[in-house]
Protein backbone atom coordinates (compact mmCIF):
# COMPACT_ATOMS: atom_id res chain seq x y z
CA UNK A 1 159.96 101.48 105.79
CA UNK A 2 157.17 103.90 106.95
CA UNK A 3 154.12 104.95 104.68
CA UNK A 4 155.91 108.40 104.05
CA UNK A 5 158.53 106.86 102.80
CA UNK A 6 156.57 104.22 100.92
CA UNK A 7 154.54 107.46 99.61
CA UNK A 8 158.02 108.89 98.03
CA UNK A 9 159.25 105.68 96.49
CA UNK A 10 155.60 104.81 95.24
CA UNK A 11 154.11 108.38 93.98
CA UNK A 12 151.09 107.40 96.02
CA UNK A 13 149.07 109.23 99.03
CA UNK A 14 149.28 107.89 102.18
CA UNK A 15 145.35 107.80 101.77
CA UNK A 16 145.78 106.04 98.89
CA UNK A 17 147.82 103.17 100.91
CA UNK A 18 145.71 102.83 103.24
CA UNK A 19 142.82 102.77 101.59
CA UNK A 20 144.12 99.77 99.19
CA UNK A 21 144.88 98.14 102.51
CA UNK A 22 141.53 98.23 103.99
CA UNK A 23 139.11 96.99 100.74
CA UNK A 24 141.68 93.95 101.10
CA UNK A 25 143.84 94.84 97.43
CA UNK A 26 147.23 94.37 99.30
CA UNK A 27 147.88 92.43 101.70
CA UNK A 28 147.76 93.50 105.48
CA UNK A 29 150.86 95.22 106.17
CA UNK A 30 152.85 94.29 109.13
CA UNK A 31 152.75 97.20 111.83
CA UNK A 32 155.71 98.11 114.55
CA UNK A 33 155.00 97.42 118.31
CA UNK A 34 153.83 101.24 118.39
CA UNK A 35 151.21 100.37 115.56
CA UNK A 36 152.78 102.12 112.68
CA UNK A 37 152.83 100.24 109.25
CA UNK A 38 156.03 98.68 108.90
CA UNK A 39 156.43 97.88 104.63
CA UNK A 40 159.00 95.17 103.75
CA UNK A 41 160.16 95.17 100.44
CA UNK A 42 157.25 92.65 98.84
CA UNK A 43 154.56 95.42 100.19
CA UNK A 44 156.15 98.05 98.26
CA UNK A 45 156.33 95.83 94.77
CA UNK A 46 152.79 94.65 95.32
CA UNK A 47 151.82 98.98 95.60
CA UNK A 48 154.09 99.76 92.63
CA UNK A 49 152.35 96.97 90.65
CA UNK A 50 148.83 98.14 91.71
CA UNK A 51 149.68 101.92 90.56
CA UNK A 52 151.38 100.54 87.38
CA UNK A 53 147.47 99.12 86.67
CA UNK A 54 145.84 101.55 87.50
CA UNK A 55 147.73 104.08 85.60
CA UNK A 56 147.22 101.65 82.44
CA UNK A 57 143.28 101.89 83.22
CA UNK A 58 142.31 98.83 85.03
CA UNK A 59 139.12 98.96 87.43
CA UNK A 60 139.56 98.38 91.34
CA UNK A 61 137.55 95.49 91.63
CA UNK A 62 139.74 93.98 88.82
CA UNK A 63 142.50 94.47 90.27
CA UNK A 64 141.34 92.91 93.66
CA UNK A 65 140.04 89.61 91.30
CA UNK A 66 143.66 89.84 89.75
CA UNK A 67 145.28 90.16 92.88
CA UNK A 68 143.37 86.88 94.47
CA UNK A 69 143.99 85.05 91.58
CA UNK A 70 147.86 85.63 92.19
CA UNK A 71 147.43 85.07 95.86
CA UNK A 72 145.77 81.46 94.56
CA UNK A 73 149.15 80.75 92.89
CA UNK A 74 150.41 79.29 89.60
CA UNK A 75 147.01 77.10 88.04
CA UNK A 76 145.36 80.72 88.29
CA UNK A 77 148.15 81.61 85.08
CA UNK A 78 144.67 81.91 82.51
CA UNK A 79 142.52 83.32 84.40
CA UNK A 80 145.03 85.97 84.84
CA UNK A 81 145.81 86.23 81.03
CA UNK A 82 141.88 86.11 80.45
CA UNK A 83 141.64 89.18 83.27
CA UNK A 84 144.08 91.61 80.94
């Protein structure tokens, strides 16, 4: 999926996307030979999860601890409870 159509399914900017992207809060997203972003499925969840967040309040730099912690896997469970 391209970021316009990422941007209709998500109800964020393409700005937005990137931005996220480059201060490291999702994941690198996979790009097409010709360099445009390429979002599988899991991209998408992980953006819809991030504006679900931030629409309940939650600070960037947070978020990017939360989203490490998840990236560390299942011991990180408290610290993740302890975040909210």
């Amino acid at each position: 999926m391209n970021i316009k159509e990422v941007c209709e399914v998500t109800g964020l900017s393409a700005d937005t996307i990137r931005y996220y992207e480059r201060i490291g809060l999702v994941p690198k997203i996979a790009r097409k030979s010709s360099g445009v972003r390429d979002f599988a499925e899991n991209d998408i969840a992980i953006l819809e999860f991030v504006r679900c967040f931030r629409s309940a309040g939650m600070s960037i730099e947070r978020l990017i601890e939360y989203m490490g912690l998840v990236q560390a896997g299942n011991s990180t469970v408290e610290a993740r409870i302890d975040l909210l």
